[in-house]
PDB file of N, CA and C in Angstrom:
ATOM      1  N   UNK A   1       3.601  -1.502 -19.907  1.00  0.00           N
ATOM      2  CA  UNK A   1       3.666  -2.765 -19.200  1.00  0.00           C
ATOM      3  C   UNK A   1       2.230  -3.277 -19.027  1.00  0.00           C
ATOM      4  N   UNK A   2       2.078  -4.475 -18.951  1.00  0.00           N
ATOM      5  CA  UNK A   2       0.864  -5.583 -18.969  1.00  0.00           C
ATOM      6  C   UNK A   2       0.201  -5.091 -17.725  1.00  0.00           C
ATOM      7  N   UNK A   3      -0.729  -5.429 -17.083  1.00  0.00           N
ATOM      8  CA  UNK A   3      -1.990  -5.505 -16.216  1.00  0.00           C
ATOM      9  C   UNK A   3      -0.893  -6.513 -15.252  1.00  0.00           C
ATOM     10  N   UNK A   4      -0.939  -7.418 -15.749  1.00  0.00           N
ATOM     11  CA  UNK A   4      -0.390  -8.780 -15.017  1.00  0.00           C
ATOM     12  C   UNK A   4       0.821  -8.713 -14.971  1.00  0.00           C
ATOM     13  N   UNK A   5       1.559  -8.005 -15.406  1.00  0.00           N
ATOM     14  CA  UNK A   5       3.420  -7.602 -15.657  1.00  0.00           C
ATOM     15  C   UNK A   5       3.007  -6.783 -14.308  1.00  0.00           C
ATOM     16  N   UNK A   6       2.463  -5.910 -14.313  1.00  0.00           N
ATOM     17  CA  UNK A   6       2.902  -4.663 -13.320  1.00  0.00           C
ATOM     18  C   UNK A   6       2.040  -5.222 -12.060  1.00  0.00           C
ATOM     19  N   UNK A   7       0.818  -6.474 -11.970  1.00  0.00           N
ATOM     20  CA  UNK A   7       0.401  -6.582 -10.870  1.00  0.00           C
ATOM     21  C   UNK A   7       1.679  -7.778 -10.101  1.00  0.00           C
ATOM     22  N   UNK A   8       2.503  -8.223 -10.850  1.00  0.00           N
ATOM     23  CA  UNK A   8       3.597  -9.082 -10.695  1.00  0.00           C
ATOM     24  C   UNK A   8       4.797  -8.086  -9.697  1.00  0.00           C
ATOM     25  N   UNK A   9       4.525  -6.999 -10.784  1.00  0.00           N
ATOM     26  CA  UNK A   9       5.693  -6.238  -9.620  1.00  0.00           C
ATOM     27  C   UNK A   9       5.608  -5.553  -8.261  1.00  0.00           C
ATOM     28  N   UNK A  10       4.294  -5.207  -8.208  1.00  0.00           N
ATOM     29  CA  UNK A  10       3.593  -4.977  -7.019  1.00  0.00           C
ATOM     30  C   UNK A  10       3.577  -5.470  -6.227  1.00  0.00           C
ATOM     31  N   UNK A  11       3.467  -7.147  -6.402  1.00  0.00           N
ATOM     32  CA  UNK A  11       3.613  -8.574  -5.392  1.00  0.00           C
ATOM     33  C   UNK A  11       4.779  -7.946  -4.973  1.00  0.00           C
ATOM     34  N   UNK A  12       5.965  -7.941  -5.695  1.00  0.00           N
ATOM     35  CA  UNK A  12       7.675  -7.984  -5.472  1.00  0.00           C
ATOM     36  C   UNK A  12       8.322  -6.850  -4.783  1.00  0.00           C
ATOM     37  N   UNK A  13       7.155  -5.354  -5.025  1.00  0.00           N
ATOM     38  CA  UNK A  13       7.332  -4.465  -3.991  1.00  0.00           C
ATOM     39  C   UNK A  13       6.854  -4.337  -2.622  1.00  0.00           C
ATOM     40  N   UNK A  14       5.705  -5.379  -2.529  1.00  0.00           N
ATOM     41  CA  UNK A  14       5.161  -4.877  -1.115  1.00  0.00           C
ATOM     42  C   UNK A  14       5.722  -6.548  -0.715  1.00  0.00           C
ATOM     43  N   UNK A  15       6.179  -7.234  -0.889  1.00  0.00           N
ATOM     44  CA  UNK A  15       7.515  -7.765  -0.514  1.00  0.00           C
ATOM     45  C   UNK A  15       8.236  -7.605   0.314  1.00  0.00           C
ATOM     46  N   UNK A  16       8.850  -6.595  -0.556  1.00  0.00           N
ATOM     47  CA  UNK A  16      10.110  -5.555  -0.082  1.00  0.00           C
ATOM     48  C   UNK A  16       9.920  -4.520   1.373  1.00  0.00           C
ATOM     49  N   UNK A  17       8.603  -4.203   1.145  1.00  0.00           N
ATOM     50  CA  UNK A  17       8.336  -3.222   1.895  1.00  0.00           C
ATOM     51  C   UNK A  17       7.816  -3.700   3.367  1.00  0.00           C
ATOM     52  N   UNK A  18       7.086  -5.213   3.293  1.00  0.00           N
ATOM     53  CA  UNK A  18       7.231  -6.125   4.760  1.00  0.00           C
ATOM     54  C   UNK A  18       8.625  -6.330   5.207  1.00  0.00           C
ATOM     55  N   UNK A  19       9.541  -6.416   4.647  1.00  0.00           N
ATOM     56  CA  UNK A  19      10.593  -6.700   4.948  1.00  0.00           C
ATOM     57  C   UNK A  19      11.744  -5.539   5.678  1.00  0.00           C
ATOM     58  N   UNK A  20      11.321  -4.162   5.146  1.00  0.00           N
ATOM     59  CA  UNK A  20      11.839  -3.371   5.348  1.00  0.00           C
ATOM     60  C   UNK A  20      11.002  -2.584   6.730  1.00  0.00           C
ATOM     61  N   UNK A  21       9.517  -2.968   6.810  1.00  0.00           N
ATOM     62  CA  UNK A  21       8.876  -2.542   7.898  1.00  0.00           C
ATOM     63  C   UNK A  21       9.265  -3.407   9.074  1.00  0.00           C
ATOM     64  N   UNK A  22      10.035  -4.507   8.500  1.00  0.00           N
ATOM     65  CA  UNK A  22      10.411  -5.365   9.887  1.00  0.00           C
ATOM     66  C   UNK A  22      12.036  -4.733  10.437  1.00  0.00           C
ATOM     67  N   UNK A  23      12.801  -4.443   9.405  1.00  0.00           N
ATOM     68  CA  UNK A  23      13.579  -4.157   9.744  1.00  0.00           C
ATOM     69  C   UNK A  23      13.574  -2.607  10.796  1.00  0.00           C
ATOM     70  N   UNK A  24      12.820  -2.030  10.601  1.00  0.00           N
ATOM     71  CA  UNK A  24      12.761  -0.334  11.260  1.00  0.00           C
ATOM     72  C   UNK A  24      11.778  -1.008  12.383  1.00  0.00           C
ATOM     73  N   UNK A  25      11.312  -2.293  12.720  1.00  0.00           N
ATOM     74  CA  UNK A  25      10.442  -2.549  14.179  1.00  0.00           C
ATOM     75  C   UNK A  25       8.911  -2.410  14.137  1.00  0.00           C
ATOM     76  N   UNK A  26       8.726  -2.364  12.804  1.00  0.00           N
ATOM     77  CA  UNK A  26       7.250  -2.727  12.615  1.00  0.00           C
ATOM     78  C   UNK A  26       6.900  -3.741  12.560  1.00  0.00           C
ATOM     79  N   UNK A  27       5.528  -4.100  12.751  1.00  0.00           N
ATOM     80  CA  UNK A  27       4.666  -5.184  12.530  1.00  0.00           C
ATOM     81  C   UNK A  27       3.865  -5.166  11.755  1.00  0.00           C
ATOM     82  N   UNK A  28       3.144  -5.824  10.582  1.00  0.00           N
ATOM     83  CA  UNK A  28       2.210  -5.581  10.056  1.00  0.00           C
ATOM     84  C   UNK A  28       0.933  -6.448   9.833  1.00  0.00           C
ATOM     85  N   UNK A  29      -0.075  -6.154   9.370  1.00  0.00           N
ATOM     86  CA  UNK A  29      -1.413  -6.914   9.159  1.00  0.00           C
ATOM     87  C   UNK A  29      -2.005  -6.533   7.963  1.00  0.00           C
ATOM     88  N   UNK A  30      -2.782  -7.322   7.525  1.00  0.00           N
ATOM     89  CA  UNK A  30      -2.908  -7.040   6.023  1.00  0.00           C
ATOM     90  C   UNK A  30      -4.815  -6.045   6.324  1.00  0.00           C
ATOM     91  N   UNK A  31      -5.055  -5.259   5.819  1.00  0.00           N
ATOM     92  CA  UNK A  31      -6.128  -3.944   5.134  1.00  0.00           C
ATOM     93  C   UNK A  31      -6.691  -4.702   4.518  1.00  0.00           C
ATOM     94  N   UNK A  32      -7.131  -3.455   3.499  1.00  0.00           N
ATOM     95  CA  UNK A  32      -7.604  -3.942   2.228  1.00  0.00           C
ATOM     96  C   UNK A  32      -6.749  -3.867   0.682  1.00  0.00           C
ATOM     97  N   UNK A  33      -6.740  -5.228   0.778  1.00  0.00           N
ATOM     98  CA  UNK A  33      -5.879  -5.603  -0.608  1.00  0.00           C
ATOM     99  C   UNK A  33      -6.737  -5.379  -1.751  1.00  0.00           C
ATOM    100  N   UNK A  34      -7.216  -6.713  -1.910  1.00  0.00           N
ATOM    101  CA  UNK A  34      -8.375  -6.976  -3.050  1.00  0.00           C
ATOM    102  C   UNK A  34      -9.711  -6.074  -2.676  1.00  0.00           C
ATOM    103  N   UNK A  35      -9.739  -5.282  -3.646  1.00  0.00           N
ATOM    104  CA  UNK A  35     -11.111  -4.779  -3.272  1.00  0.00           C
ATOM    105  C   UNK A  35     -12.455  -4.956  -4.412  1.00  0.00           C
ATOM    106  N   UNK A  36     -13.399  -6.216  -4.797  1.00  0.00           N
ATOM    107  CA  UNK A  36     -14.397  -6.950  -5.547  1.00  0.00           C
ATOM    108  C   UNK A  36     -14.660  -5.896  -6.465  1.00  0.00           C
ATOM    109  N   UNK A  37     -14.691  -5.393  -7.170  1.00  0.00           N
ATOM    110  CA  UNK A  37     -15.836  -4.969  -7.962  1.00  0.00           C
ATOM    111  C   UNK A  37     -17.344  -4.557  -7.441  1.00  0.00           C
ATOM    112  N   UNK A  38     -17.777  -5.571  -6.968  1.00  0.00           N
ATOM    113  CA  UNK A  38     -19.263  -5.712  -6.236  1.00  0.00           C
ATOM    114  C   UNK A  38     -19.407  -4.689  -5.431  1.00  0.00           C
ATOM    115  N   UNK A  39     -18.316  -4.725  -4.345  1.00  0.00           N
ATOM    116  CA  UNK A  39     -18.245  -3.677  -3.061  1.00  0.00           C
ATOM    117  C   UNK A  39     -18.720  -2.528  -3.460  1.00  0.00           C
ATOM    118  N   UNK A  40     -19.931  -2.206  -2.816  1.00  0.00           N
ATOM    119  CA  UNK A  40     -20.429  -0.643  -2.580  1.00  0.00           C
ATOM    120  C   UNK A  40     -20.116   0.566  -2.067  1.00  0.00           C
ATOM    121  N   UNK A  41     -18.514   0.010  -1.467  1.00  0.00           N
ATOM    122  CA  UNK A  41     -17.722   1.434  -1.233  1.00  0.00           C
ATOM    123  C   UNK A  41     -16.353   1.361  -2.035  1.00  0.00           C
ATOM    124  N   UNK A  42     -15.932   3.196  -2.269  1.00  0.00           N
ATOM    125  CA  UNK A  42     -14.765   3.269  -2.590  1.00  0.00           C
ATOM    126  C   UNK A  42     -14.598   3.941  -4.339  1.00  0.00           C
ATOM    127  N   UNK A  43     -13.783   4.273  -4.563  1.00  0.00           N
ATOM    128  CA  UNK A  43     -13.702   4.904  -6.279  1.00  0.00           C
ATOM    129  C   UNK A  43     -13.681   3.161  -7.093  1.00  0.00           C
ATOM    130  N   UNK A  44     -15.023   3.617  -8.160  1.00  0.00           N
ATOM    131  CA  UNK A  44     -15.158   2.303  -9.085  1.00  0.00           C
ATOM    132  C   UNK A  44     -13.865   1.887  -9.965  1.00  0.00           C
ATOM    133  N   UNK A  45     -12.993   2.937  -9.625  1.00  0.00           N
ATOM    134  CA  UNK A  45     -11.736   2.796 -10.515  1.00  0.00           C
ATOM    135  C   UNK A  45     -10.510   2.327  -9.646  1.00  0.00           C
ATOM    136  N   UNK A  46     -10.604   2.377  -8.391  1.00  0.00           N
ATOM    137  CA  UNK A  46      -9.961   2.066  -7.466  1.00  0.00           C
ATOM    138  C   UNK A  46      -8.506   0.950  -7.406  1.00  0.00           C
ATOM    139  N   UNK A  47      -7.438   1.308  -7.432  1.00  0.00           N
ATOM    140  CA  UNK A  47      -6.454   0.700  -8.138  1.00  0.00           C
ATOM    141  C   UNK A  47      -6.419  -0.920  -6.761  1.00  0.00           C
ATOM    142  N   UNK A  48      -6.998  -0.973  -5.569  1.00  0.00           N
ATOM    143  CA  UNK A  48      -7.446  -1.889  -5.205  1.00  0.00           C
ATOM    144  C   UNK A  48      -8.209  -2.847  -6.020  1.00  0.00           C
ATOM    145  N   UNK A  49      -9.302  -2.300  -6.939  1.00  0.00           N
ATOM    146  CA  UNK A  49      -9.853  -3.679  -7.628  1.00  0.00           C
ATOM    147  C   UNK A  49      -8.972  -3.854  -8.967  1.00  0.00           C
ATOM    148  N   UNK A  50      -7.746  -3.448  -8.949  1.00  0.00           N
ATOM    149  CA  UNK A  50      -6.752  -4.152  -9.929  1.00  0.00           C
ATOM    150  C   UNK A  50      -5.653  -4.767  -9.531  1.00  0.00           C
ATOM    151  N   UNK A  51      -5.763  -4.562  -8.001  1.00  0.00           N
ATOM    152  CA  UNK A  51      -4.760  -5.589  -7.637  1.00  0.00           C
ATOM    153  C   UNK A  51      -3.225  -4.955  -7.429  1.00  0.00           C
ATOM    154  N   UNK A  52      -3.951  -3.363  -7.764  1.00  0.00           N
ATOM    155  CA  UNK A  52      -2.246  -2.565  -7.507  1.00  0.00           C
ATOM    156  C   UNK A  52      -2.549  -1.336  -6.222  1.00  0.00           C
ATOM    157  N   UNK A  53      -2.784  -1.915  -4.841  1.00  0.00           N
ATOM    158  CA  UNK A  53      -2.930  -1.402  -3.609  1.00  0.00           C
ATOM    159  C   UNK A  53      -3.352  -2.015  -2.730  1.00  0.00           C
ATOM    160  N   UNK A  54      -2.496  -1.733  -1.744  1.00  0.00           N
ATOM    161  CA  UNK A  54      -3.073  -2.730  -0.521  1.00  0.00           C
ATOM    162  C   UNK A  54      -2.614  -1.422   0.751  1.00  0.00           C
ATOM    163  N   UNK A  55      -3.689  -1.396   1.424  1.00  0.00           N
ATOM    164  CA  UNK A  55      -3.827  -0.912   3.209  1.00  0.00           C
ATOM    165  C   UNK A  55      -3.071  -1.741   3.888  1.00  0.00           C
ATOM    166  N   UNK A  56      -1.951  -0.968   4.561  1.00  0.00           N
ATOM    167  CA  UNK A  56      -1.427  -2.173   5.057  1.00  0.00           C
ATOM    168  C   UNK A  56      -1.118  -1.800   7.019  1.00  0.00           C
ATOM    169  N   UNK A  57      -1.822  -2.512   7.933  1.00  0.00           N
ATOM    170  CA  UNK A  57      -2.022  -1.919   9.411  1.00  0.00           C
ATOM    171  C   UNK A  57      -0.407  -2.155  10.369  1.00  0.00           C
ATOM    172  N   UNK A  58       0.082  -1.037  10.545  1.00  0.00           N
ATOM    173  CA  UNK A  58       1.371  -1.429  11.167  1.00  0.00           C
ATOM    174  C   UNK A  58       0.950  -1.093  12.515  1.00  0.00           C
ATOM    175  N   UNK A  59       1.872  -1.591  13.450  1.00  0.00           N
ATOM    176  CA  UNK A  59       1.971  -1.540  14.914  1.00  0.00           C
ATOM    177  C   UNK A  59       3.400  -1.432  15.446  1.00  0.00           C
ATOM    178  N   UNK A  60       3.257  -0.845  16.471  1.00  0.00           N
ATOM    179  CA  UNK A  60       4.764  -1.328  16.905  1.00  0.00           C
ATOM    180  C   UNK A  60       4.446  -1.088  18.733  1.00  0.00           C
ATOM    181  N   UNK A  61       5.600  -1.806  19.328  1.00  0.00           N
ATOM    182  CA  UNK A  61       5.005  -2.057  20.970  1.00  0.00           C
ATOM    183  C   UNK A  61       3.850  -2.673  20.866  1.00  0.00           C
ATOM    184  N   UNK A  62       3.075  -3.660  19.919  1.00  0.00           N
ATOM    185  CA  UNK A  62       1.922  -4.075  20.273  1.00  0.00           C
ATOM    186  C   UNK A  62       0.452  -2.892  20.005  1.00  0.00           C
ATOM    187  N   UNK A  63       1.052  -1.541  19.830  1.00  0.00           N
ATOM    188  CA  UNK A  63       0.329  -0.617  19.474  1.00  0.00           C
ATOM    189  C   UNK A  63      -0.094  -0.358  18.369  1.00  0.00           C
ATOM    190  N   UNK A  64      -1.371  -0.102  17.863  1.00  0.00           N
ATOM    191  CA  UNK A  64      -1.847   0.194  16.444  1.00  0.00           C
ATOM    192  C   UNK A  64      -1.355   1.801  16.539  1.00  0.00           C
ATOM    193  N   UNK A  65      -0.608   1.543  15.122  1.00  0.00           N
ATOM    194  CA  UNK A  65      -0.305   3.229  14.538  1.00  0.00           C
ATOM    195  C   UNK A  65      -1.251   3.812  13.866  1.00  0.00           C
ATOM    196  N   UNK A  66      -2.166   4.474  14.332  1.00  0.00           N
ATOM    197  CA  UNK A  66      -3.358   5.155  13.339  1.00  0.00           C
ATOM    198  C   UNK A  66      -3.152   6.170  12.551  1.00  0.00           C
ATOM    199  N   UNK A  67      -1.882   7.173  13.016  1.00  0.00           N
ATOM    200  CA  UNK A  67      -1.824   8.487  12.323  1.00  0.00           C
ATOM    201  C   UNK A  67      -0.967   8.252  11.128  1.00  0.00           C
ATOM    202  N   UNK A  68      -1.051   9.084   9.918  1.00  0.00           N
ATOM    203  CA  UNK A  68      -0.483   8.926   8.738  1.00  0.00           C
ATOM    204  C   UNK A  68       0.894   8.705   8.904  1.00  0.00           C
ATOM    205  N   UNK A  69       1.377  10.159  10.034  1.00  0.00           N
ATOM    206  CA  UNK A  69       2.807  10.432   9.781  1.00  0.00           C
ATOM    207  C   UNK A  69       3.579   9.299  10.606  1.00  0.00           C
ATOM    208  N   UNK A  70       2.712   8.231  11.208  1.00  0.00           N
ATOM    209  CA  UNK A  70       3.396   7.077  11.779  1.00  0.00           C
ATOM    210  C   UNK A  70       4.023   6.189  10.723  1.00  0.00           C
ATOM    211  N   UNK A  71       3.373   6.054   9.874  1.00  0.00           N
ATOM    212  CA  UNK A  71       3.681   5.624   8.593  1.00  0.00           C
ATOM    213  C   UNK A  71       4.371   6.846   7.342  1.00  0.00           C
ATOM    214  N   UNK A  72       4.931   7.417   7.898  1.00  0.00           N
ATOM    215  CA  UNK A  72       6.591   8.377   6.829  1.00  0.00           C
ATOM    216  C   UNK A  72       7.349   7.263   6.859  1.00  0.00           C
ATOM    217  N   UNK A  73       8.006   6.941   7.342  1.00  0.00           N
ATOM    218  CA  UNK A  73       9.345   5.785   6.937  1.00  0.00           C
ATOM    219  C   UNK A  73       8.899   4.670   6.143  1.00  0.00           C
ATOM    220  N   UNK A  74       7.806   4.098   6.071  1.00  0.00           N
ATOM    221  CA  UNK A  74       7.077   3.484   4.899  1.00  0.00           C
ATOM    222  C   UNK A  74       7.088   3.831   3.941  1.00  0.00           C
ATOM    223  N   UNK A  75       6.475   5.005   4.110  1.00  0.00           N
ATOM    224  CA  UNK A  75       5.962   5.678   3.002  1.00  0.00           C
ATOM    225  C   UNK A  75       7.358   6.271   2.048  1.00  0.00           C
ATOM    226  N   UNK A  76       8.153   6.862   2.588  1.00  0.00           N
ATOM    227  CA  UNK A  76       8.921   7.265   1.462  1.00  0.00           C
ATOM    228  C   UNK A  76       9.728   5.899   1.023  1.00  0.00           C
ATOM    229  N   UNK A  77      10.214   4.508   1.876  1.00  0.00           N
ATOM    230  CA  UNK A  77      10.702   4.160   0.965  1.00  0.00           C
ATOM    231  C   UNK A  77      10.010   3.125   0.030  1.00  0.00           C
ATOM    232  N   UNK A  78       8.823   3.119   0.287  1.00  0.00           N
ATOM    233  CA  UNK A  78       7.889   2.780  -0.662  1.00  0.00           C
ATOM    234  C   UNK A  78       7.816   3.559  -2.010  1.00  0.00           C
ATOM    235  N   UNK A  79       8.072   5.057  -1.553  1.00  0.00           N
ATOM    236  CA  UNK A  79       8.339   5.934  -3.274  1.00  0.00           C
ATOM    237  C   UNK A  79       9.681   5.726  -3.618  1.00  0.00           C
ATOM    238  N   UNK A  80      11.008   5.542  -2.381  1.00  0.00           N
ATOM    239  CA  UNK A  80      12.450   5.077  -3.211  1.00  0.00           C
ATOM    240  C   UNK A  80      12.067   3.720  -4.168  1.00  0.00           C
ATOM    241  N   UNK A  81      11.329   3.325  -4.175  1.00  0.00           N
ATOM    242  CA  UNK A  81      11.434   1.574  -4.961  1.00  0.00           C
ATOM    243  C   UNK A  81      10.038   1.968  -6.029  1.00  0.00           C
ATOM    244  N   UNK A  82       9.439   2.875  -6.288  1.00  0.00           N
ATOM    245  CA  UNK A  82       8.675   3.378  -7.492  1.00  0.00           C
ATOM    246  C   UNK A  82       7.176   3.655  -7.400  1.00  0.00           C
ATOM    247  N   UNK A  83       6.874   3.818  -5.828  1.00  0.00           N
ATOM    248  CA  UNK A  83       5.805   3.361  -5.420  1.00  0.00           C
ATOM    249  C   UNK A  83       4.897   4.650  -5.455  1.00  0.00           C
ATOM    250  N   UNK A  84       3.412   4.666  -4.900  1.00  0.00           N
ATOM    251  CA  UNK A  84       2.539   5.969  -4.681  1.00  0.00           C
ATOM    252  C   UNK A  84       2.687   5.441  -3.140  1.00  0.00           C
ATOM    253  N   UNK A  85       2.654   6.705  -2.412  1.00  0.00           N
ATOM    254  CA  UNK A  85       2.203   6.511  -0.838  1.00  0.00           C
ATOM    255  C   UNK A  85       1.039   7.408  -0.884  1.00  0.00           C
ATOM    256  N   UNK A  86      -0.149   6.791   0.367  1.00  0.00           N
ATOM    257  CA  UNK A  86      -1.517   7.382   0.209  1.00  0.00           C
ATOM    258  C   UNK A  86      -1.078   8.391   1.075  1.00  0.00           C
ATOM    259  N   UNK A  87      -0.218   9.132   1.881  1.00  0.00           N
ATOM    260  CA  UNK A  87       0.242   9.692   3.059  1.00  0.00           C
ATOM    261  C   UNK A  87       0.034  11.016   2.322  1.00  0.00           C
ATOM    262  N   UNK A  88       0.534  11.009   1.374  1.00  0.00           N
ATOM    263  CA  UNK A  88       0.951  12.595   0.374  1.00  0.00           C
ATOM    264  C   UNK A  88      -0.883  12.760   0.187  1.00  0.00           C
ATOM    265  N   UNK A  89      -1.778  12.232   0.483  1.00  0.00           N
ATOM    266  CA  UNK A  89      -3.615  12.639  -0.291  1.00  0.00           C
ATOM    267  C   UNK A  89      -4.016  11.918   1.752  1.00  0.00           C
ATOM    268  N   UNK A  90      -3.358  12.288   2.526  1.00  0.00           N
ATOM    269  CA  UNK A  90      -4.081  11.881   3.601  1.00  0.00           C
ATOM    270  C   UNK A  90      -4.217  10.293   3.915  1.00  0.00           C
ATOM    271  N   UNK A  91      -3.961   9.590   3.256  1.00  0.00           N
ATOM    272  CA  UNK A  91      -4.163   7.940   3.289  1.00  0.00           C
ATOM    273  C   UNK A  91      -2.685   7.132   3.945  1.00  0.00           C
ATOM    274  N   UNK A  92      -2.502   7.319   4.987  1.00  0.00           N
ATOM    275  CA  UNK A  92      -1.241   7.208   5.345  1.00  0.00           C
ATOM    276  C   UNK A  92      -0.543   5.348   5.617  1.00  0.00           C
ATOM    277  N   UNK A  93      -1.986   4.554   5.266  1.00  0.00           N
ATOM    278  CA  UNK A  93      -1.586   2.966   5.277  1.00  0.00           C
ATOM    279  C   UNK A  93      -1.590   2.914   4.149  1.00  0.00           C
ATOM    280  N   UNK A  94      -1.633   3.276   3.101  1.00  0.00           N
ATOM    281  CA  UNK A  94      -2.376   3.268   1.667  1.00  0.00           C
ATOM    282  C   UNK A  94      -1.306   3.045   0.793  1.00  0.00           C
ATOM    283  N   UNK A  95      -0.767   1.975  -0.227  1.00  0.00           N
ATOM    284  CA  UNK A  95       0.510   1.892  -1.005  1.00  0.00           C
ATOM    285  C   UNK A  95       0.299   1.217  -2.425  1.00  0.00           C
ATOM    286  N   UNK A  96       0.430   2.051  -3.559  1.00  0.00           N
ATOM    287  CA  UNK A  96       0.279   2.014  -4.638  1.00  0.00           C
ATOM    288  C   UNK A  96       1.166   1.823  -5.812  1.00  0.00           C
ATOM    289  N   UNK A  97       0.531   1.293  -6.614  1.00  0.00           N
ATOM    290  CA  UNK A  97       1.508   1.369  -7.752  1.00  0.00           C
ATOM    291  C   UNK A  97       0.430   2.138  -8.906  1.00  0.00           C
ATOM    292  N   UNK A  98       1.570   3.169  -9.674  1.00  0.00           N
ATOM    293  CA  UNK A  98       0.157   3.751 -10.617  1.00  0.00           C
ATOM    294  C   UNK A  98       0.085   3.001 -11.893  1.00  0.00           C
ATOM    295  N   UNK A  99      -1.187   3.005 -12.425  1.00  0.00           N
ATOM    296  CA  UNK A  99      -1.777   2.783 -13.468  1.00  0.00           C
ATOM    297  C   UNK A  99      -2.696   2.925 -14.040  1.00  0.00           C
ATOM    298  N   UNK A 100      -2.586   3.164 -15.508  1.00  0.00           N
ATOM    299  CA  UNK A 100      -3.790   4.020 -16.283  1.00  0.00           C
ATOM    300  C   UNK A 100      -4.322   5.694 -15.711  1.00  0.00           C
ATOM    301  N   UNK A 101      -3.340   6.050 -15.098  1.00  0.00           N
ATOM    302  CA  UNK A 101      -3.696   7.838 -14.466  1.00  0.00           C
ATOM    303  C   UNK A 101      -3.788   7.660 -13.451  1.00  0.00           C
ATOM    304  N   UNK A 102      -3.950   6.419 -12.477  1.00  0.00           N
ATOM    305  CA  UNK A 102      -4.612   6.558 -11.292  1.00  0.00           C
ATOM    306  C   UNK A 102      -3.266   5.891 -10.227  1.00  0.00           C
ATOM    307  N   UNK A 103      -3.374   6.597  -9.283  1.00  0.00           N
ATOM    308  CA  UNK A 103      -2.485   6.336  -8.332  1.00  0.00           C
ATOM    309  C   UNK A 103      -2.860   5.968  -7.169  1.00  0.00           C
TER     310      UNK A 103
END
C-alpha cells in the first residue's frame, strides 16, 4: 500500500478511535501528530514524521490520565481495527500504524 493510501487510513482509524474514546467517557486532546523533520527530538525515522502516529491526551472527570494502563481500553481496540499501541514499548498515548518495519 501507498505512503498516502495508508496515511488515508490512519485519518479513518484514529477517527474511529475518538469516537470510541467518547463512547467508554473519555475526552481527548490532540499530542504530537505531525512531527517536522527539522525537530531535534525523537527517532529520525519516527512514524510521526510520516504522518502514521499521533499522541493522543485523554482525560476523564476533567482529569489528565498520565499512566499507560489508563489508556488499555484504547489501546487494545486500537490493535482490534489494525493498529500499533505505544502501551506494549511503555508509550501508553502513543497510536500507530506500521510501516516500512517501523511501528
Amino acid at each position: 500500500m501507498s505512503l498516502s493510501l495508508k496515511q488515508q487510513k490512519f485519518a479513518h482509524m484514529v477517527a474511529l478511535l475518538i469516537l470510541q474514546a467518547e463512547q467508554l467517557g473519555y475526552r481527548l486532546t490532540f499530542g504530537d501528530a505531525y512531527r517536522d523533520p527539522r525537530c531535534p527530538y525523537g527517532h529520525p525515522h519516527s512514524l510521526h514524521r510520516q504522518r502514521l502516529a499521533i499522541d493522543l491526551n485523554a482525560f476523564k472527570g476533567g482529569e489528565y490520565l498520565a499512566e499507560t494502563s489508563d489508556y488499555e481500553p484504547l489501546g487494545s481496540y486500537w490493535e482490534s481495527i489494525g493498529g500499533t499501541w505505544g502501551g506494549r514499548f511503555g508509550d501508553g498515548n502513543h497510536f500507530s500504524l506500521a510501516h516500512g518495519g517501523m511501528k
